[in-house]
C-alpha atoms as a PDB file:
ATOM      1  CA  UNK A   1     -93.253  45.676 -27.989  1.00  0.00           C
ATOM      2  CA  UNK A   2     -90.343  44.387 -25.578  1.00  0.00           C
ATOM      3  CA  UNK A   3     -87.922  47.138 -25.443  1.00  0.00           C
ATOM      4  CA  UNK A   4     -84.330  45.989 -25.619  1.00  0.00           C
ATOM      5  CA  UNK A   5     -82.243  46.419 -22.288  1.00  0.00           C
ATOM      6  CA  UNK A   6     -78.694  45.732 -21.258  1.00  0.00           C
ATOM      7  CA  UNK A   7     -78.153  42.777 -19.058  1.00  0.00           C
ATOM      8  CA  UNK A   8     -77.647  44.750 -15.801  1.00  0.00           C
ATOM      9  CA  UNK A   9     -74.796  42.697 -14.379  1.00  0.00           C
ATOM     10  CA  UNK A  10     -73.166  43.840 -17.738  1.00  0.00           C
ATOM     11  CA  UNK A  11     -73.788  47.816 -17.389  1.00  0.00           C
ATOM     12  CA  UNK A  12     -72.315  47.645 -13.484  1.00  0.00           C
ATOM     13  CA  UNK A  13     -69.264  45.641 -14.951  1.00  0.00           C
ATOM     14  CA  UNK A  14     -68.734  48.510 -17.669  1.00  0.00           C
ATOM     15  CA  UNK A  15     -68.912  51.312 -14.738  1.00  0.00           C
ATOM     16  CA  UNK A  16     -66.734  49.236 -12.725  1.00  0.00           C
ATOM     17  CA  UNK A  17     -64.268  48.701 -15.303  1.00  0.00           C
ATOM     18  CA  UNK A  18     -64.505  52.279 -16.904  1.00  0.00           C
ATOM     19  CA  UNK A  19     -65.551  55.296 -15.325  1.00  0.00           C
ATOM     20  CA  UNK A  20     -65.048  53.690 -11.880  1.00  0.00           C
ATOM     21  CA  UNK A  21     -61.777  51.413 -12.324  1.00  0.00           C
ATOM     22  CA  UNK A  22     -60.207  53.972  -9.638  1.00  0.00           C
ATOM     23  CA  UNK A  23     -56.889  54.186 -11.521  1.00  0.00           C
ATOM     24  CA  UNK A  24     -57.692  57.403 -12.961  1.00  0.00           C
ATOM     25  CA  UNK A  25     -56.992  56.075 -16.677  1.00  0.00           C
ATOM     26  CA  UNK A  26     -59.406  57.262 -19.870  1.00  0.00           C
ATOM     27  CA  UNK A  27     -60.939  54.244 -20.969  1.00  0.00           C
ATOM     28  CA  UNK A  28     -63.571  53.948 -23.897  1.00  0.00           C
ATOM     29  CA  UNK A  29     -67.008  52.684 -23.583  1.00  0.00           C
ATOM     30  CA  UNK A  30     -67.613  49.309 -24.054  1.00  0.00           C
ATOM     31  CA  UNK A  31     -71.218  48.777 -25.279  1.00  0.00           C
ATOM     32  CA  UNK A  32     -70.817  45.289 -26.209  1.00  0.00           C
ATOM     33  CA  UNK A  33     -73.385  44.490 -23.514  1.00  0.00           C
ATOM     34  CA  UNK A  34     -75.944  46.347 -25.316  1.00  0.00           C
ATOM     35  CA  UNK A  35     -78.054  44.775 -27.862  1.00  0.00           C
ATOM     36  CA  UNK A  36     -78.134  46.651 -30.346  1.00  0.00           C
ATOM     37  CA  UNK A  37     -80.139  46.717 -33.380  1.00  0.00           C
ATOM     38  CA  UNK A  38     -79.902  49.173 -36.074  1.00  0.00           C
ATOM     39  CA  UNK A  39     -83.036  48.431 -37.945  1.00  0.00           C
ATOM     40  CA  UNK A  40     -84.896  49.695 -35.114  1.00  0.00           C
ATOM     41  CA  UNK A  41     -82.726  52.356 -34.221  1.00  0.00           C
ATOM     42  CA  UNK A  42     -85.546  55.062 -35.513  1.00  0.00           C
ATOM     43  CA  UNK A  43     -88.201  53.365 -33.385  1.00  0.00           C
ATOM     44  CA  UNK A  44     -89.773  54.944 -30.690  1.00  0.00           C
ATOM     45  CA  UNK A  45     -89.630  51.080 -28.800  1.00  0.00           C
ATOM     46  CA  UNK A  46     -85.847  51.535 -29.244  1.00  0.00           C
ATOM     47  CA  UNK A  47     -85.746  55.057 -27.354  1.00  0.00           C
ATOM     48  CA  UNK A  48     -84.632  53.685 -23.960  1.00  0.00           C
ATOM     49  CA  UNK A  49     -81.467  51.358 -24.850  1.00  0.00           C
ATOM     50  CA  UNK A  50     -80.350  54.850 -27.123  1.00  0.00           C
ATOM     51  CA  UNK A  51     -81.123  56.268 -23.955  1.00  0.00           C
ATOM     52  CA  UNK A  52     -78.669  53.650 -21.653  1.00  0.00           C
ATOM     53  CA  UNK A  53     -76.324  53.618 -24.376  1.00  0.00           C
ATOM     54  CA  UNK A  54     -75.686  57.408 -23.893  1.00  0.00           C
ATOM     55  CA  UNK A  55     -75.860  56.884 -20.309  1.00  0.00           C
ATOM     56  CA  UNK A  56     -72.946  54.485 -20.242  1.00  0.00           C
ATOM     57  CA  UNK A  57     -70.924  56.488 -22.654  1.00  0.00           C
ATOM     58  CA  UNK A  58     -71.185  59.691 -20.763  1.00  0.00           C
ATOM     59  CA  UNK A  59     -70.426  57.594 -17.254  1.00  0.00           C
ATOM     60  CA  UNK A  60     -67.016  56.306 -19.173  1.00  0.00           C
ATOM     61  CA  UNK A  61     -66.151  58.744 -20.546  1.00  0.00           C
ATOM     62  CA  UNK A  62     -67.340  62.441 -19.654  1.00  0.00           C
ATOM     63  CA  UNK A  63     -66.607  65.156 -20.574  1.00  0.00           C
ATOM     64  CA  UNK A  64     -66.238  63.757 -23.915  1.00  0.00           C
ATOM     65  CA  UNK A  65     -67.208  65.316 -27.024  1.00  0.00           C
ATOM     66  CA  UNK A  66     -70.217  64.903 -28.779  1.00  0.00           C
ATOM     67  CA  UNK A  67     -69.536  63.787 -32.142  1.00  0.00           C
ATOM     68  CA  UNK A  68     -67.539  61.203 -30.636  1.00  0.00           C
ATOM     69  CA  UNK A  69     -70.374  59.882 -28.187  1.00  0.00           C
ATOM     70  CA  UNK A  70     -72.354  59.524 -31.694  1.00  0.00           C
ATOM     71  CA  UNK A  71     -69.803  57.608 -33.273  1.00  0.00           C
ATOM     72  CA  UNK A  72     -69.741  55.249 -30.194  1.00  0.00           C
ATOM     73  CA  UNK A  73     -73.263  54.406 -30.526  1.00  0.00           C
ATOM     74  CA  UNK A  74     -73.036  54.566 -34.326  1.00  0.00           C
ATOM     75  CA  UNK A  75     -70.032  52.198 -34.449  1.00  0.00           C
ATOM     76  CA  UNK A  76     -71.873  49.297 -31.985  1.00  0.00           C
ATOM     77  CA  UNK A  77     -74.914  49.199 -34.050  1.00  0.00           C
ATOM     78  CA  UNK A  78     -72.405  48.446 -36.831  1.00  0.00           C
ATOM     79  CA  UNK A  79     -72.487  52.106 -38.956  1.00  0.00           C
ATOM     80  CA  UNK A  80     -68.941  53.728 -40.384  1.00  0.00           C
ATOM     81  CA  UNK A  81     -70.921  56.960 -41.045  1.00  0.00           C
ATOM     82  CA  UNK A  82     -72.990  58.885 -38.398  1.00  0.00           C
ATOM     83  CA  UNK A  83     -75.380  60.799 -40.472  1.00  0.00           C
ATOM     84  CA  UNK A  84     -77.373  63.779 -39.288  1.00  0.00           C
ATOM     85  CA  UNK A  85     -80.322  61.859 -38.694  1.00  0.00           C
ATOM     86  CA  UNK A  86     -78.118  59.317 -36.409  1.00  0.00           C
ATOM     87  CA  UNK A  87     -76.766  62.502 -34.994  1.00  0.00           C
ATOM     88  CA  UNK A  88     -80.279  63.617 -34.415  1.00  0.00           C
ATOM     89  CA  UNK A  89     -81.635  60.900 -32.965  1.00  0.00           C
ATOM     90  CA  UNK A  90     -78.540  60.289 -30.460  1.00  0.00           C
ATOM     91  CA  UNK A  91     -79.178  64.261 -29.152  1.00  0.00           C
ATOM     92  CA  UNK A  92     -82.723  63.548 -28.072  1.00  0.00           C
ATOM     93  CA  UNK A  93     -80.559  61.705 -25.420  1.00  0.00           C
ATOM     94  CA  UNK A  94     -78.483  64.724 -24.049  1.00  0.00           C
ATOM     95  CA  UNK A  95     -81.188  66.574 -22.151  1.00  0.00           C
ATOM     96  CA  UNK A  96     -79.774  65.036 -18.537  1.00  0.00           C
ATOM     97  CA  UNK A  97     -76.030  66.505 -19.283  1.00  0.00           C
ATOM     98  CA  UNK A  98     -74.180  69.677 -19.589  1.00  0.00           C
ATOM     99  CA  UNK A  99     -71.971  70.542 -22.329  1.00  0.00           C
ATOM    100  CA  UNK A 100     -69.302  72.720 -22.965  1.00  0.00           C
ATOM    101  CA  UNK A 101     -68.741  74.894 -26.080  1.00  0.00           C
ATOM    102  CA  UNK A 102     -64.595  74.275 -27.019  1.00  0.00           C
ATOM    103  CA  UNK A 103     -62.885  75.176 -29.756  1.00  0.00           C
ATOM    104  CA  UNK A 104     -62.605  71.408 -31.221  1.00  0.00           C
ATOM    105  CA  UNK A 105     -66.562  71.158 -30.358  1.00  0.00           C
ATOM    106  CA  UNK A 106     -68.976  70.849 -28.072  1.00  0.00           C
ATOM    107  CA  UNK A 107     -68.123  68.328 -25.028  1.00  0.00           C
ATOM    108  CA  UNK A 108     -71.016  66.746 -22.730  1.00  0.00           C
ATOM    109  CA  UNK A 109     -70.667  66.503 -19.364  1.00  0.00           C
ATOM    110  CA  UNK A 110     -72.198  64.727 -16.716  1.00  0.00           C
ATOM    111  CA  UNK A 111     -74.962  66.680 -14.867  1.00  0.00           C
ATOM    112  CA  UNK A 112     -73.452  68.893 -12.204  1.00  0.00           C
ATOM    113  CA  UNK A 113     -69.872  68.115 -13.077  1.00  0.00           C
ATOM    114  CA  UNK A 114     -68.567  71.123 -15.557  1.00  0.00           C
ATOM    115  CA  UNK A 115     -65.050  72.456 -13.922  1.00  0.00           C
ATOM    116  CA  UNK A 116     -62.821  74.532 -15.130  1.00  0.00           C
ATOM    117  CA  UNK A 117     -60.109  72.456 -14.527  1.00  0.00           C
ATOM    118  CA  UNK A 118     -60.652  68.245 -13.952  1.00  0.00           C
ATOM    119  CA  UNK A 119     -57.902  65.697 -13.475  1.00  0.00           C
ATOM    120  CA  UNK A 120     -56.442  64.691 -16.664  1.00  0.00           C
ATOM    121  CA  UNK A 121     -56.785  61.118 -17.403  1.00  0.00           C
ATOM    122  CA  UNK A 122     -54.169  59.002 -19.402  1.00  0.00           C
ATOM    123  CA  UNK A 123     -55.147  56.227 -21.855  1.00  0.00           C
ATOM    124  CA  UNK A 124     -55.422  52.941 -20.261  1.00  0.00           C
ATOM    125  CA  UNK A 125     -53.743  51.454 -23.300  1.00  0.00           C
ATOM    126  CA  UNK A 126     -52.793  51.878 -27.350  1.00  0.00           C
ATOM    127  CA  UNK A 127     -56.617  51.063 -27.690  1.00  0.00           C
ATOM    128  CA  UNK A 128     -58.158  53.997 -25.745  1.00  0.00           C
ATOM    129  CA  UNK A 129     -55.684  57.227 -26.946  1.00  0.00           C
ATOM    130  CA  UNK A 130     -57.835  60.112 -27.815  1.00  0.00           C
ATOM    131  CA  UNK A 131     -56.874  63.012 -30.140  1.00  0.00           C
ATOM    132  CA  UNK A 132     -55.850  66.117 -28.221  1.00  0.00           C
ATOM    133  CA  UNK A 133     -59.137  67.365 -29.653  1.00  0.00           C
ATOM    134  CA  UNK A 134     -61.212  64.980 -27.929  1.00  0.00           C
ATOM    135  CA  UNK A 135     -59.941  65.913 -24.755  1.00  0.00           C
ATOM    136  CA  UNK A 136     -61.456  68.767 -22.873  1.00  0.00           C
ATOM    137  CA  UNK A 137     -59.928  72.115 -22.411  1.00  0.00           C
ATOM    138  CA  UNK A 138     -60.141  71.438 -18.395  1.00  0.00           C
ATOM    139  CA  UNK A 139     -58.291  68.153 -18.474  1.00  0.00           C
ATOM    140  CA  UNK A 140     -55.283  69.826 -20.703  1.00  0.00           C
ATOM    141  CA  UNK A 141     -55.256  72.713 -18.564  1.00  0.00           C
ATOM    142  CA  UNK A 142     -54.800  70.512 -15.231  1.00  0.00           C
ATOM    143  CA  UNK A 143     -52.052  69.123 -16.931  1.00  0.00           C
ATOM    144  CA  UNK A 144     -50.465  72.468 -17.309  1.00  0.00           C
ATOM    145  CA  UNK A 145     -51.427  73.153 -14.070  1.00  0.00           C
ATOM    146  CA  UNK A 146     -49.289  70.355 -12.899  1.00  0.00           C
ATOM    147  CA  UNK A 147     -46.034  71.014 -14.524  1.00  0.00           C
ATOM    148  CA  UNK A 148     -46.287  75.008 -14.703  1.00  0.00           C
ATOM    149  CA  UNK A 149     -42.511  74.751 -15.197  1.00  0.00           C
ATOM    150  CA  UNK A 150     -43.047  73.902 -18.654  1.00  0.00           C
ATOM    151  CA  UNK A 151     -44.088  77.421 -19.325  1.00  0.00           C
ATOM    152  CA  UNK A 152     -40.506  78.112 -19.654  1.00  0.00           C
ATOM    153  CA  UNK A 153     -39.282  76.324 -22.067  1.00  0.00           C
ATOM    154  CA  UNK A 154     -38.919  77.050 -25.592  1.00  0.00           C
ATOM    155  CA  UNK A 155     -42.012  75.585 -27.011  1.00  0.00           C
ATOM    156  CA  UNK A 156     -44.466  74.797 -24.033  1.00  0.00           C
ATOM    157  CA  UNK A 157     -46.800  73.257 -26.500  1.00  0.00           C
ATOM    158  CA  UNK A 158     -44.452  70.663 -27.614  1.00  0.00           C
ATOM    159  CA  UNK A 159     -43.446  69.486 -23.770  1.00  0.00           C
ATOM    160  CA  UNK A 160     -47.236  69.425 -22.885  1.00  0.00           C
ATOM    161  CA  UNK A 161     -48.015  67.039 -26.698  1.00  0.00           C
ATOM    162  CA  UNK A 162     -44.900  64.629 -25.035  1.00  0.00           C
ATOM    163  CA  UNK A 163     -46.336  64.699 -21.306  1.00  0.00           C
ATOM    164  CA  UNK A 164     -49.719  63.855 -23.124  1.00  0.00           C
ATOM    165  CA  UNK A 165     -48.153  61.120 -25.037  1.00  0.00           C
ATOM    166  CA  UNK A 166     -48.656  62.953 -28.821  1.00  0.00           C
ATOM    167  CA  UNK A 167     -46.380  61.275 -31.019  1.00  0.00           C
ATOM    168  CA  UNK A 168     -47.034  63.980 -33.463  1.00  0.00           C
ATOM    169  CA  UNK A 169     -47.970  67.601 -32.661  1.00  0.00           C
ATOM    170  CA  UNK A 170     -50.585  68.567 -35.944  1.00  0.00           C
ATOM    171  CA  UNK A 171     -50.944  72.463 -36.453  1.00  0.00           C
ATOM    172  CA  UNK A 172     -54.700  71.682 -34.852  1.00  0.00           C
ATOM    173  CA  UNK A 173     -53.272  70.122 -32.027  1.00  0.00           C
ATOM    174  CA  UNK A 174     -50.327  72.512 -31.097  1.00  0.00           C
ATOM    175  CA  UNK A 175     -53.372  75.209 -31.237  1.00  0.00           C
ATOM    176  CA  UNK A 176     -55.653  73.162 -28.725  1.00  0.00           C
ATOM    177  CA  UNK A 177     -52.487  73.162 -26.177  1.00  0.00           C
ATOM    178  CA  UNK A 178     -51.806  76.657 -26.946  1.00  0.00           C
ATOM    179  CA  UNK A 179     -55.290  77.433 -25.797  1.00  0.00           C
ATOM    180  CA  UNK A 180     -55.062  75.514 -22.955  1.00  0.00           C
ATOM    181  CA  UNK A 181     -51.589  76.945 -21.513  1.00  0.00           C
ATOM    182  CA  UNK A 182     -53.194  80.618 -21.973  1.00  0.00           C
ATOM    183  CA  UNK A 183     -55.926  79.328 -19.815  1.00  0.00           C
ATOM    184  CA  UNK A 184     -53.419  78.414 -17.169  1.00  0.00           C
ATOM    185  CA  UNK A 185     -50.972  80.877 -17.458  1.00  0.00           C
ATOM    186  CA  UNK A 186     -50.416  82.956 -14.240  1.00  0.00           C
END
């Protein structure tokens, strides 16, 4: 049985345009390149395109977390829900990267690559803003690394949500940049 591949033209474009783009900016995955096919999504045949498909998510967008990287792959084989058994079958894929235990959950890494501190990336657009939870604890705390000043003013949390670009700074989210100014602070 022919196992299903992404046209390779297609995967370099994606790294190009993603991971690789040079402008520092968070971009999501695109896996439109993949053909995907949830009916065999279970099958062993199917193994190595799950296998690319985690590959290109985690070269776009490590660290990212990885309940997102599941909905990803969920989402282009056309599934609202990821199950456990999608969620399952996705982490047979994560032996080749680190991961991180946060508070907001676990984010994957590529191999080699865990820092306490990485450059904080910006969406590229409306289409690619991520939660302050999907955003690692290393790329906040660069940010507070960068602007230290903001340490004091009367609610540090609230100047780090509006140098993020948070429109609206949720109890969860004023915690995550709580945690990650007490990681930075001097």
């Amino acid at each position: 049985m022919a196992q299903t591949q992404p046209d390779p033209d297609a995967v370099d474009k994606q790294t190009s345009e993603s991971a690789q783009n040079g402008d520092g900016r968070f971009r999501i995955a695109d896996l439109s390149s993949f053909h995907a096919d949830p009916d065999k999504f279970f099958d062993f045949s199917y193994r190595q395109t799950l296998h690319d498909m985690v590959q290109a998510v985690i070269e776009a967008e490590a660290p990212v977390r990885e309940d997102i990287l599941a909905q990803r792959i969920a989402r282009a084989h056309g599934w609202q829900r990821t199950g456990r058994r999608i969620r399952d079958q996705i982490a047979k894929h994560l032996r080749e990267v680190d991961r991180t235990d946060e508070s907001s959950g676990d984010f994957l890494w590529k191999k080699g690559t865990v820092a306490s501190r990485v450059a904080y990336r910006p969406p590229a657009g409306p289409a690619h803003r991520r939660a302050v939870g999907e955003i690692a604890i290393a790329e906040l705390s660069d940010v507070v690394e960068a602007n230290l000043a903001l340490l004091d003013e009367d609610d540090p949390p609230l100047v780090l949500a509006r140098l993020i670009d948070v429109e609206r700074l949720s109890a969860s989210a004023r915690s995550r940049l709580e945690e990650a100014i007490e990681r930075t602070r001097p």
